[in-house]
PDB file of N, CA and C in Angstrom:
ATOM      1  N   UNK A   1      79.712 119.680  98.262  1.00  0.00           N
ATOM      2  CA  UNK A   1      80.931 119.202  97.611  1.00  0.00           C
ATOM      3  C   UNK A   1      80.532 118.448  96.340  1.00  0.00           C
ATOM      4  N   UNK A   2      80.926 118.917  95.407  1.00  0.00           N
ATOM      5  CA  UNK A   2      80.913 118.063  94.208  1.00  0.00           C
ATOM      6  C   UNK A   2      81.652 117.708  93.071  1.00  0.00           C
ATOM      7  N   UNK A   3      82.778 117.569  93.251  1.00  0.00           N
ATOM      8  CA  UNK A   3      83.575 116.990  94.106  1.00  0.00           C
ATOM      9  C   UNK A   3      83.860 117.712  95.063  1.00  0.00           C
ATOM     10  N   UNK A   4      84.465 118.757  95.001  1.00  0.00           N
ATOM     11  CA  UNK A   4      85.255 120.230  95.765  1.00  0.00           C
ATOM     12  C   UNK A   4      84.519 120.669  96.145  1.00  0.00           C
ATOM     13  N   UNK A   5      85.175 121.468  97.473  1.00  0.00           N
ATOM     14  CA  UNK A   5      84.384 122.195  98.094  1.00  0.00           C
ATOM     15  C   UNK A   5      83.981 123.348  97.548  1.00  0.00           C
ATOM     16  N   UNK A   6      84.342 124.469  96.773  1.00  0.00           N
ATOM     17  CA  UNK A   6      83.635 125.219  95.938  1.00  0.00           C
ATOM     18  C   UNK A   6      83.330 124.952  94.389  1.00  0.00           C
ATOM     19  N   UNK A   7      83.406 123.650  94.268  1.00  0.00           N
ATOM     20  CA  UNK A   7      83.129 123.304  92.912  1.00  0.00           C
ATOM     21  C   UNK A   7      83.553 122.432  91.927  1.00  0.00           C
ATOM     22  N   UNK A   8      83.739 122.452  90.868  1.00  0.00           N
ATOM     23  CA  UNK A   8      84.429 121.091  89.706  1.00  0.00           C
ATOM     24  C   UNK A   8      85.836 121.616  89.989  1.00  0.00           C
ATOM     25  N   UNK A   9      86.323 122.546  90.282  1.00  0.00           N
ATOM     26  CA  UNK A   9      87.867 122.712  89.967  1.00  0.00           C
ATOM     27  C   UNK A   9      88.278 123.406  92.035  1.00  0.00           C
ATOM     28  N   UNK A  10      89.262 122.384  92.178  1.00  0.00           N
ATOM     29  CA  UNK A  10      89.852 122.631  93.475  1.00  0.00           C
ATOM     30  C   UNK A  10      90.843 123.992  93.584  1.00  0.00           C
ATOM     31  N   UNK A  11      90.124 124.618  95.184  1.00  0.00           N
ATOM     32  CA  UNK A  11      90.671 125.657  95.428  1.00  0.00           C
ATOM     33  C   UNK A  11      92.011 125.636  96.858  1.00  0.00           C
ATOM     34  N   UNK A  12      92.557 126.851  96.890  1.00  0.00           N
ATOM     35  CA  UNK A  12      93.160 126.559  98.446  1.00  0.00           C
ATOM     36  C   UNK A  12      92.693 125.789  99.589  1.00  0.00           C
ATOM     37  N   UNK A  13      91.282 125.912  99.749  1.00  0.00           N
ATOM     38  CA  UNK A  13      90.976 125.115 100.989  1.00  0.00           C
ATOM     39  C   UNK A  13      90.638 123.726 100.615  1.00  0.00           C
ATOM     40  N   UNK A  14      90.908 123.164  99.166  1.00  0.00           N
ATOM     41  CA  UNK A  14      90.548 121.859  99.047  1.00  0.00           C
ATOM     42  C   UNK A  14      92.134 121.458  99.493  1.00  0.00           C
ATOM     43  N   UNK A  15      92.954 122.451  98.870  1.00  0.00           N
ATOM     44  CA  UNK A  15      94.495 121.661  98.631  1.00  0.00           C
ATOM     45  C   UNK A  15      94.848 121.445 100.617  1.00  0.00           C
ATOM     46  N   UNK A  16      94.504 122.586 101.496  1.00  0.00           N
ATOM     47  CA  UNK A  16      94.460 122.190 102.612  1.00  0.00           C
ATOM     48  C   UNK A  16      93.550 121.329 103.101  1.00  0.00           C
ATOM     49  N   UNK A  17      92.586 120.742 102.699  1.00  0.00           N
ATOM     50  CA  UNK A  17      91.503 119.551 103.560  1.00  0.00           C
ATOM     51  C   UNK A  17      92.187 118.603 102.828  1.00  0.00           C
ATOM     52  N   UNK A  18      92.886 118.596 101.905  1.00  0.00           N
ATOM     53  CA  UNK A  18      93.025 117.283 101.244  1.00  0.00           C
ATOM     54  C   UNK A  18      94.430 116.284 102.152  1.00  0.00           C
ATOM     55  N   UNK A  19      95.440 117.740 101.960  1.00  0.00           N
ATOM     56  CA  UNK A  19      97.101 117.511 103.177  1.00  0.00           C
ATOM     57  C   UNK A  19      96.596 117.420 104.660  1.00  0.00           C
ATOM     58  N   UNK A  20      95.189 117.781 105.121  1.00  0.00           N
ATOM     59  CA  UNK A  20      94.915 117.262 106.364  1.00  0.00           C
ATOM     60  C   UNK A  20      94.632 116.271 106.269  1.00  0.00           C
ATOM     61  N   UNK A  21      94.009 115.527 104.780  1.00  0.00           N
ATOM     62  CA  UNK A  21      93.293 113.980 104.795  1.00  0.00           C
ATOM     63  C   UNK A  21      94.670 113.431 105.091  1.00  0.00           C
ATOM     64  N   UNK A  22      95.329 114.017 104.306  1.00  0.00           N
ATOM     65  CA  UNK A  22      96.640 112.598 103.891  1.00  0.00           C
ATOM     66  C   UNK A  22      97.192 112.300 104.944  1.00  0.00           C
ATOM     67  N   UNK A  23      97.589 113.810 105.413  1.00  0.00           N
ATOM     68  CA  UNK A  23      98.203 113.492 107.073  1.00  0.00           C
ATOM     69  C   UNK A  23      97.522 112.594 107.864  1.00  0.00           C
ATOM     70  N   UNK A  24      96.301 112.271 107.947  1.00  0.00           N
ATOM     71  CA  UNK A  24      95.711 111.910 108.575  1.00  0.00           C
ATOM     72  C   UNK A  24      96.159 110.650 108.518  1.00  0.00           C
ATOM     73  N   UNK A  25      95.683 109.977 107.168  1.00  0.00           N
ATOM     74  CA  UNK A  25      95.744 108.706 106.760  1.00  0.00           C
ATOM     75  C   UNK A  25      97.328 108.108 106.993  1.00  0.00           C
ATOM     76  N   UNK A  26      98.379 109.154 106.787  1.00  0.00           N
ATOM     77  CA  UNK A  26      99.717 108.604 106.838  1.00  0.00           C
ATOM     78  C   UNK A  26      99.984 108.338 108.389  1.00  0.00           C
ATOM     79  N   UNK A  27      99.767 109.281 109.439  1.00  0.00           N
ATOM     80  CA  UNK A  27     100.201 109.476 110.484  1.00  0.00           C
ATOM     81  C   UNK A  27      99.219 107.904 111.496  1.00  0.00           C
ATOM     82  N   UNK A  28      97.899 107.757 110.532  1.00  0.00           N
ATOM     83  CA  UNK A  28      97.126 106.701 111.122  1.00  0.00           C
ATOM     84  C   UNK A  28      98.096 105.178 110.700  1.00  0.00           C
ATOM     85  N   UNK A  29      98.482 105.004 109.943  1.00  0.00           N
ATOM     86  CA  UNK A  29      99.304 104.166 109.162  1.00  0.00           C
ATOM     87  C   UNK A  29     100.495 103.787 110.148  1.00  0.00           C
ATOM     88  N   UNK A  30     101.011 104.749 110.256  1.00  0.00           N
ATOM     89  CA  UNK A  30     102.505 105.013 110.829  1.00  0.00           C
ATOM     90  C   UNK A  30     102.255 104.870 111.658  1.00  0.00           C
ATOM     91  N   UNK A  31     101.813 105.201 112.568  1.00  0.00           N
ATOM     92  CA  UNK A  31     101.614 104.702 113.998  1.00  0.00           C
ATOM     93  C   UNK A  31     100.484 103.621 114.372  1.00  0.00           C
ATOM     94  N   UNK A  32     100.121 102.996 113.926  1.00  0.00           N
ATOM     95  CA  UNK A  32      98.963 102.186 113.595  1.00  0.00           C
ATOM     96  C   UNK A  32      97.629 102.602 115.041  1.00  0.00           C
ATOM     97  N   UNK A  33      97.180 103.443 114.515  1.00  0.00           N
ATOM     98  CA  UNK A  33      95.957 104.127 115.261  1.00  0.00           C
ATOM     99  C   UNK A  33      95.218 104.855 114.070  1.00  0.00           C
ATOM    100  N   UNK A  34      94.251 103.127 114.298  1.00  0.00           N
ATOM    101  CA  UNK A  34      93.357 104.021 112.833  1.00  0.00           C
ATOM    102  C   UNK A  34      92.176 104.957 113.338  1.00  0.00           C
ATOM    103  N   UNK A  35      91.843 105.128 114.439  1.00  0.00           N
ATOM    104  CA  UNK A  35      91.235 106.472 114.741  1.00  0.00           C
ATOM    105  C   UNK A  35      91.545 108.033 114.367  1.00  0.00           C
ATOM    106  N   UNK A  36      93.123 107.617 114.113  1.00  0.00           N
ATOM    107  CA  UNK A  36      93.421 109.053 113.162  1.00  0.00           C
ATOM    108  C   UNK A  36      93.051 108.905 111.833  1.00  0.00           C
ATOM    109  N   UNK A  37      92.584 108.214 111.179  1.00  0.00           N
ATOM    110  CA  UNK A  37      92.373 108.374 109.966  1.00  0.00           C
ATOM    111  C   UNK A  37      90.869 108.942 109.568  1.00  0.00           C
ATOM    112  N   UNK A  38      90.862 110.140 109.155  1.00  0.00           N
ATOM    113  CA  UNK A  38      89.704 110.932 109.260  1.00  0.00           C
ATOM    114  C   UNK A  38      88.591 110.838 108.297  1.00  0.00           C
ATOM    115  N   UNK A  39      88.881 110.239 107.092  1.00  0.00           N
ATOM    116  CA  UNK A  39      88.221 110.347 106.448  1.00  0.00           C
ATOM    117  C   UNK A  39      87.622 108.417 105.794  1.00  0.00           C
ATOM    118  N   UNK A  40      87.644 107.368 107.056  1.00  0.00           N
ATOM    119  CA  UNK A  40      87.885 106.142 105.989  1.00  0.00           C
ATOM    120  C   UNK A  40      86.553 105.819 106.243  1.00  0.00           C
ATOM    121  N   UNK A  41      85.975 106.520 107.287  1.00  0.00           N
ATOM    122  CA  UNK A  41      84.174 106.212 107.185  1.00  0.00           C
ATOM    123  C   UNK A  41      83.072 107.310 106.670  1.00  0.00           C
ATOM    124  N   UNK A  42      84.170 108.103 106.319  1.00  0.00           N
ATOM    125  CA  UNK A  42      83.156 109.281 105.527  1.00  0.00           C
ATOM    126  C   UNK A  42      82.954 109.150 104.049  1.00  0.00           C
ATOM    127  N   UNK A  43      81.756 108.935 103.691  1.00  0.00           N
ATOM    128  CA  UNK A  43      81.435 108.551 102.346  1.00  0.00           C
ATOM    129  C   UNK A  43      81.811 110.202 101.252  1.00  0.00           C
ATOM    130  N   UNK A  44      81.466 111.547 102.167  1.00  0.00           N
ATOM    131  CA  UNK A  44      81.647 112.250 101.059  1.00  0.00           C
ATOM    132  C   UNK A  44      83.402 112.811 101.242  1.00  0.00           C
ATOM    133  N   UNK A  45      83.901 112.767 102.417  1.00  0.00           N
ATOM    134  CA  UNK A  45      84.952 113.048 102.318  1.00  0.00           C
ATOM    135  C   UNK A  45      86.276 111.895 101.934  1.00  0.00           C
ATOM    136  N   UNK A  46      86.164 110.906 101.206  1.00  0.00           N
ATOM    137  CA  UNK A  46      86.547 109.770 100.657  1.00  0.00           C
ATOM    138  C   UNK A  46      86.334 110.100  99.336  1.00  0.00           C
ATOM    139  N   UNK A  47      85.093 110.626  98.353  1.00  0.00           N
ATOM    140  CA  UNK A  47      84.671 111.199  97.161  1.00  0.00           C
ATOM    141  C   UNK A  47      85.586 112.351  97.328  1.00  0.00           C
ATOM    142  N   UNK A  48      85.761 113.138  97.876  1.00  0.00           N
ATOM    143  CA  UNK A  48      86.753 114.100  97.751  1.00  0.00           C
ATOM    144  C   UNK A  48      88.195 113.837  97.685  1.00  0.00           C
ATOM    145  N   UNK A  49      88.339 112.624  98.322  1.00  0.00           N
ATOM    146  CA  UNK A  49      89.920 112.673  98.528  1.00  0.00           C
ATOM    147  C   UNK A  49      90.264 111.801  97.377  1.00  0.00           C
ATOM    148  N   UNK A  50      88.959 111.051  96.568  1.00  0.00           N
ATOM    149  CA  UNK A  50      89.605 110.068  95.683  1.00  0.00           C
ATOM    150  C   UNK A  50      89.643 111.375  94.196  1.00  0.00           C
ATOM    151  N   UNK A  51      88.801 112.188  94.593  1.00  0.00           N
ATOM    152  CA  UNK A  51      88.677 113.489  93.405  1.00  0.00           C
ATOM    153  C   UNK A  51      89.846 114.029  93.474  1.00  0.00           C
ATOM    154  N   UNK A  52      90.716 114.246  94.077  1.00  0.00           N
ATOM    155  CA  UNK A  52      91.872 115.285  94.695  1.00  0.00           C
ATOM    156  C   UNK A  52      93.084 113.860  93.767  1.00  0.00           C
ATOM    157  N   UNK A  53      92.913 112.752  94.593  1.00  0.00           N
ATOM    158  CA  UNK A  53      94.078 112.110  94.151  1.00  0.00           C
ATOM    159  C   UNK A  53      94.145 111.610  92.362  1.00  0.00           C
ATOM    160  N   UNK A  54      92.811 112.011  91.838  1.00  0.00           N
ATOM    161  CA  UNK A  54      92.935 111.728  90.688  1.00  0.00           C
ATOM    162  C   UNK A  54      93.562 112.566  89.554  1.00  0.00           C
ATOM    163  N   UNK A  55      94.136 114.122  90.171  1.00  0.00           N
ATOM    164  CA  UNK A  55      94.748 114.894  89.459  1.00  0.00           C
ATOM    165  C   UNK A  55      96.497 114.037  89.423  1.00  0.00           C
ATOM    166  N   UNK A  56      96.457 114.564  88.009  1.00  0.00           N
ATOM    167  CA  UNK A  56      98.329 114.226  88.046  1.00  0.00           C
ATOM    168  C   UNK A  56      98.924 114.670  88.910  1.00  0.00           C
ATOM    169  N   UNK A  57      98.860 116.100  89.046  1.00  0.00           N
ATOM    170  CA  UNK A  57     100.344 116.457  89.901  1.00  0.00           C
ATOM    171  C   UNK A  57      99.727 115.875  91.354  1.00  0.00           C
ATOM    172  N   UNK A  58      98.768 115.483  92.036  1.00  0.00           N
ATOM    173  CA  UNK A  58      98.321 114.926  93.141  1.00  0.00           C
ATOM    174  C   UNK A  58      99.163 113.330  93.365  1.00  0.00           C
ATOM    175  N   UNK A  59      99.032 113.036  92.081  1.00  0.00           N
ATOM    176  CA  UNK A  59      99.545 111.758  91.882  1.00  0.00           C
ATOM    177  C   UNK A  59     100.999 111.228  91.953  1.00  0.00           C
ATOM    178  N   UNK A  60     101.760 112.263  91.407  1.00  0.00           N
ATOM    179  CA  UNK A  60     103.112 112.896  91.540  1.00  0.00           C
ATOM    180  C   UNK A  60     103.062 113.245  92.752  1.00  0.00           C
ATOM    181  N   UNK A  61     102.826 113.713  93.862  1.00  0.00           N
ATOM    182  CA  UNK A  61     103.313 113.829  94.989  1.00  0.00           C
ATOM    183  C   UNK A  61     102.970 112.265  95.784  1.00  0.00           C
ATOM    184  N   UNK A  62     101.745 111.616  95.684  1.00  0.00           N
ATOM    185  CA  UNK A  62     101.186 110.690  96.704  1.00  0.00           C
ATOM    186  C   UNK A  62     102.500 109.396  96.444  1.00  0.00           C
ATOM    187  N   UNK A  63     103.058 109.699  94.954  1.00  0.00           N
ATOM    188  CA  UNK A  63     103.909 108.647  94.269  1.00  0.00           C
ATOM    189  C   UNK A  63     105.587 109.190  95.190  1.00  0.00           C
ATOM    190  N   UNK A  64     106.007 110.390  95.649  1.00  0.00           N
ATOM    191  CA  UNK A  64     106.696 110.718  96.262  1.00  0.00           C
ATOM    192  C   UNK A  64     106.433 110.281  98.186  1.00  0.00           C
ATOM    193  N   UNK A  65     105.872 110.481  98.062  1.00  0.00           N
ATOM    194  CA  UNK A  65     105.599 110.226  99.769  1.00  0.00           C
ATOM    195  C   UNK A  65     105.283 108.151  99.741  1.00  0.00           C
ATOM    196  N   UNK A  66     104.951 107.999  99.169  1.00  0.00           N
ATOM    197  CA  UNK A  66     105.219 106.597  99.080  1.00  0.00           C
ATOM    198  C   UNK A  66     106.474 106.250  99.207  1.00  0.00           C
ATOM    199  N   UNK A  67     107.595 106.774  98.405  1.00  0.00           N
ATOM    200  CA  UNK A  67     108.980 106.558  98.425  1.00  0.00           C
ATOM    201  C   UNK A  67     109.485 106.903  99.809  1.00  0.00           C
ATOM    202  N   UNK A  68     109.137 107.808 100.428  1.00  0.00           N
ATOM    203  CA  UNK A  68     109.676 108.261 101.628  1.00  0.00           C
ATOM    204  C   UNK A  68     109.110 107.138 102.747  1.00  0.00           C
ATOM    205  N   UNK A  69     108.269 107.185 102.666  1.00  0.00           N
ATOM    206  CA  UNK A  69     107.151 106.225 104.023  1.00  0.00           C
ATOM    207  C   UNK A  69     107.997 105.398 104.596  1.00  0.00           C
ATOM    208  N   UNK A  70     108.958 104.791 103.824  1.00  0.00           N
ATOM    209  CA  UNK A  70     109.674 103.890 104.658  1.00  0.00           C
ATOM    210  C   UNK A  70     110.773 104.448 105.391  1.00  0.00           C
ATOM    211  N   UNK A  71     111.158 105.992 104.935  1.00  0.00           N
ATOM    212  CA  UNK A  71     112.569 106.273 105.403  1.00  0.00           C
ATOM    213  C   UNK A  71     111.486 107.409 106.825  1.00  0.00           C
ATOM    214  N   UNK A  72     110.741 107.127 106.912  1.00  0.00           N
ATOM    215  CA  UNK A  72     109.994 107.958 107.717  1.00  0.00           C
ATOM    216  C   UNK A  72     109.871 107.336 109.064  1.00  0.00           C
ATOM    217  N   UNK A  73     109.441 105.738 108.436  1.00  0.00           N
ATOM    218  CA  UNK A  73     109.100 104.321 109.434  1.00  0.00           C
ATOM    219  C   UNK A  73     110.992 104.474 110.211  1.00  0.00           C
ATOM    220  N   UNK A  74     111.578 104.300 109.358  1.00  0.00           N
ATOM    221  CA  UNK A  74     113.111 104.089 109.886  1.00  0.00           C
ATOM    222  C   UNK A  74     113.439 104.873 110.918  1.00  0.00           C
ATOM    223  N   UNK A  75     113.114 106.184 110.498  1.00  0.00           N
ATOM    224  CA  UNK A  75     113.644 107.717 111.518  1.00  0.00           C
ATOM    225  C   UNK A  75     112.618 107.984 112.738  1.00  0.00           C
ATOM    226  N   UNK A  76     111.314 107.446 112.505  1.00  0.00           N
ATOM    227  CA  UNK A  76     110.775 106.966 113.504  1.00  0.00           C
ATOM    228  C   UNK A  76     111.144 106.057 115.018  1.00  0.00           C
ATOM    229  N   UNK A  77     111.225 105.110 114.324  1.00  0.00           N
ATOM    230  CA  UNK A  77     111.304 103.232 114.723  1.00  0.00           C
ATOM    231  C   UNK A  77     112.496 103.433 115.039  1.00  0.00           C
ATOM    232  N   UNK A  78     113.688 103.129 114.418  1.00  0.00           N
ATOM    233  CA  UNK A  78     114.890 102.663 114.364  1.00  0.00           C
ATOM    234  C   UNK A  78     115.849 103.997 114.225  1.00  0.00           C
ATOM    235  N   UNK A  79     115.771 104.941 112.953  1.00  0.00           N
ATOM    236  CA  UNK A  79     117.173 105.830 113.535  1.00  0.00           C
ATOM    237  C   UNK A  79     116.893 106.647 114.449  1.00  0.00           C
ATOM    238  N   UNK A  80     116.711 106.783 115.398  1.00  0.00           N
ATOM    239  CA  UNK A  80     116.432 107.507 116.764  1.00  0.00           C
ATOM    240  C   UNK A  80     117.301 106.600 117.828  1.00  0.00           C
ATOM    241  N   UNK A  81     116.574 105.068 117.967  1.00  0.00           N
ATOM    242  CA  UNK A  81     117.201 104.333 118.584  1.00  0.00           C
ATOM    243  C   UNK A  81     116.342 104.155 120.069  1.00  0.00           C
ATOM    244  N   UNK A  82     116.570 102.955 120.915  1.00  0.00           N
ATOM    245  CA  UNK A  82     115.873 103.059 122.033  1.00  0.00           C
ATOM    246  C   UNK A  82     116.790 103.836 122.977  1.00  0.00           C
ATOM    247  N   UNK A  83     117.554 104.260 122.759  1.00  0.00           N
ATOM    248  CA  UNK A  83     118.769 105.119 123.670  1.00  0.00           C
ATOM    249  C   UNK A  83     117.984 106.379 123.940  1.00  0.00           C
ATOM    250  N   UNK A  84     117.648 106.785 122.596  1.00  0.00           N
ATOM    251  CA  UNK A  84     116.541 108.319 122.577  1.00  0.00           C
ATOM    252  C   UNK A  84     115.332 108.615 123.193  1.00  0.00           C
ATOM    253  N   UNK A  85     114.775 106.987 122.867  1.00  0.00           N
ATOM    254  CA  UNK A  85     113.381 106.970 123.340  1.00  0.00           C
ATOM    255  C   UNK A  85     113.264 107.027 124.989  1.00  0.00           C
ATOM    256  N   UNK A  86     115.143 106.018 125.332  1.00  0.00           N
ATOM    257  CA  UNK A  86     115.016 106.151 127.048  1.00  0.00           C
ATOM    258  C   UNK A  86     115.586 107.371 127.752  1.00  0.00           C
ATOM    259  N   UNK A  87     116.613 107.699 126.987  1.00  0.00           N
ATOM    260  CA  UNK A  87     116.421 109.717 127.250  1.00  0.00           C
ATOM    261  C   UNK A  87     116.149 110.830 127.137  1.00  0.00           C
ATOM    262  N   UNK A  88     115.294 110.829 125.793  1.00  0.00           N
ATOM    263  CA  UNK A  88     114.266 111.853 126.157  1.00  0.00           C
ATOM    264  C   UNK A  88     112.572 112.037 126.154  1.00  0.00           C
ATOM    265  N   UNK A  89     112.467 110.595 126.085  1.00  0.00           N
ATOM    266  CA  UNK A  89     110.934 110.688 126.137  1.00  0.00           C
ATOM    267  C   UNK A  89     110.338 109.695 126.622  1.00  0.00           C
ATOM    268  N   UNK A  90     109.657 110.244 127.578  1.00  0.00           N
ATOM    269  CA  UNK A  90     108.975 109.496 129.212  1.00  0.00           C
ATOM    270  C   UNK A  90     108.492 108.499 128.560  1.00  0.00           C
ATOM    271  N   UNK A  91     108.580 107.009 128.168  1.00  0.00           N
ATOM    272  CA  UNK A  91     107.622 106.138 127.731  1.00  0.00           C
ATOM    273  C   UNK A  91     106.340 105.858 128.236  1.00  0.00           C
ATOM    274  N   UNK A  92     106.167 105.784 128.983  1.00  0.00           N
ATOM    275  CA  UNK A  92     104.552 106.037 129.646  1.00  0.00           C
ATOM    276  C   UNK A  92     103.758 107.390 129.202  1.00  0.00           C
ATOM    277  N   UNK A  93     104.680 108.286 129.209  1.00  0.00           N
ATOM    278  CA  UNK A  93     103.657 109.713 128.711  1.00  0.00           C
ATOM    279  C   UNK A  93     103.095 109.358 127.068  1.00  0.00           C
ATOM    280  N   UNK A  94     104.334 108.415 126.092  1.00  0.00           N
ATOM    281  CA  UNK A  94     104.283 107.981 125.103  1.00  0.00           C
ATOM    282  C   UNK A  94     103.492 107.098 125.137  1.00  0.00           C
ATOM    283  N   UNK A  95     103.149 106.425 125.744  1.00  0.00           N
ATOM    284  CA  UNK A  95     102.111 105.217 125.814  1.00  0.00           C
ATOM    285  C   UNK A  95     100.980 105.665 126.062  1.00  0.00           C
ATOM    286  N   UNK A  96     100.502 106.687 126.684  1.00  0.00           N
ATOM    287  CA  UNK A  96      99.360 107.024 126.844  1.00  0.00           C
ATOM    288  C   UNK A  96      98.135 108.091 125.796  1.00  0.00           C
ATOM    289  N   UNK A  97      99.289 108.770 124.924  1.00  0.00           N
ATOM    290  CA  UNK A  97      99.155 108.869 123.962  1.00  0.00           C
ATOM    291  C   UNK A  97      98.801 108.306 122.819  1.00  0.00           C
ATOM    292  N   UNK A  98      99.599 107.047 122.533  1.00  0.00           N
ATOM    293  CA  UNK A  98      99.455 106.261 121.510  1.00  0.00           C
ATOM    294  C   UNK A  98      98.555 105.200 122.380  1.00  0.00           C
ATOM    295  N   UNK A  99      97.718 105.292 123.488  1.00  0.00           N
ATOM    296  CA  UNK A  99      96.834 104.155 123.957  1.00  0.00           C
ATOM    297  C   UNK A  99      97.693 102.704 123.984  1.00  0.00           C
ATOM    298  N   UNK A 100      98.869 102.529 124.414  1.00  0.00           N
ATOM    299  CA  UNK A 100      99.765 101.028 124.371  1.00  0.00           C
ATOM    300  C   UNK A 100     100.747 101.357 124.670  1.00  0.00           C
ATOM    301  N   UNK A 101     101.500 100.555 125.353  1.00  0.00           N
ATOM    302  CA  UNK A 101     103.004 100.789 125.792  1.00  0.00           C
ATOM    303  C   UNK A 101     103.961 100.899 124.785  1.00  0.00           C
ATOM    304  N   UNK A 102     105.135 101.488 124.314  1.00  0.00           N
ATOM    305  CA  UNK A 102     105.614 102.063 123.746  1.00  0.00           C
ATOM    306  C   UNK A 102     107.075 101.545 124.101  1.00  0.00           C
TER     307      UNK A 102
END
């Protein structure tokens, strides 16, 4: 990698390792389980993801999903409701998942 995986200029499989980083990092965030976050002890895959986010239109999206993050936290957390959480999803199966009661 140097930056990219085939080279100075990013291909399809960078633009997919990169939306697996992010996912990673967002979904570690959001649910606060930083074991999902895949890339925060990898020295070369961190060089990649800071290579990826330094393109504009990269920047333009990371600047979009920022805006959302909170309406994400909401539809998560809160617009669902604990009504949802107590009818359709076993909280213990949820807890064991997320390693904590739920």
């Amino acid at each position: 990698m140097e930056p990219f995986l085939l080279g100075k200029e990013p291909f399809l499989p960078d633009f997919q390792l990169f939306y697996t980083l992010e996912l990673s990092q967002m979904f570690s965030e959001l649910f606060e389980i930083p074991e999902m976050h895949l890339f925060r002890d990898d020295p070369a895959l961190q060089t990649f993801y800071d290579a990826m986010c330094e393109r504009p239109s990269t920047q333009k999206i990371l600047a979009a999903k920022e805006l959302e993050l909170d309406v994400t936290k909401k539809e998560l957390y809160g617009g669902f409701g604990a009504a949802y959480l107590d009818k359709h999803i076993d909280r213990r199966t949820l807890g064991g998942l997320f390693g904590r009661e739920v």
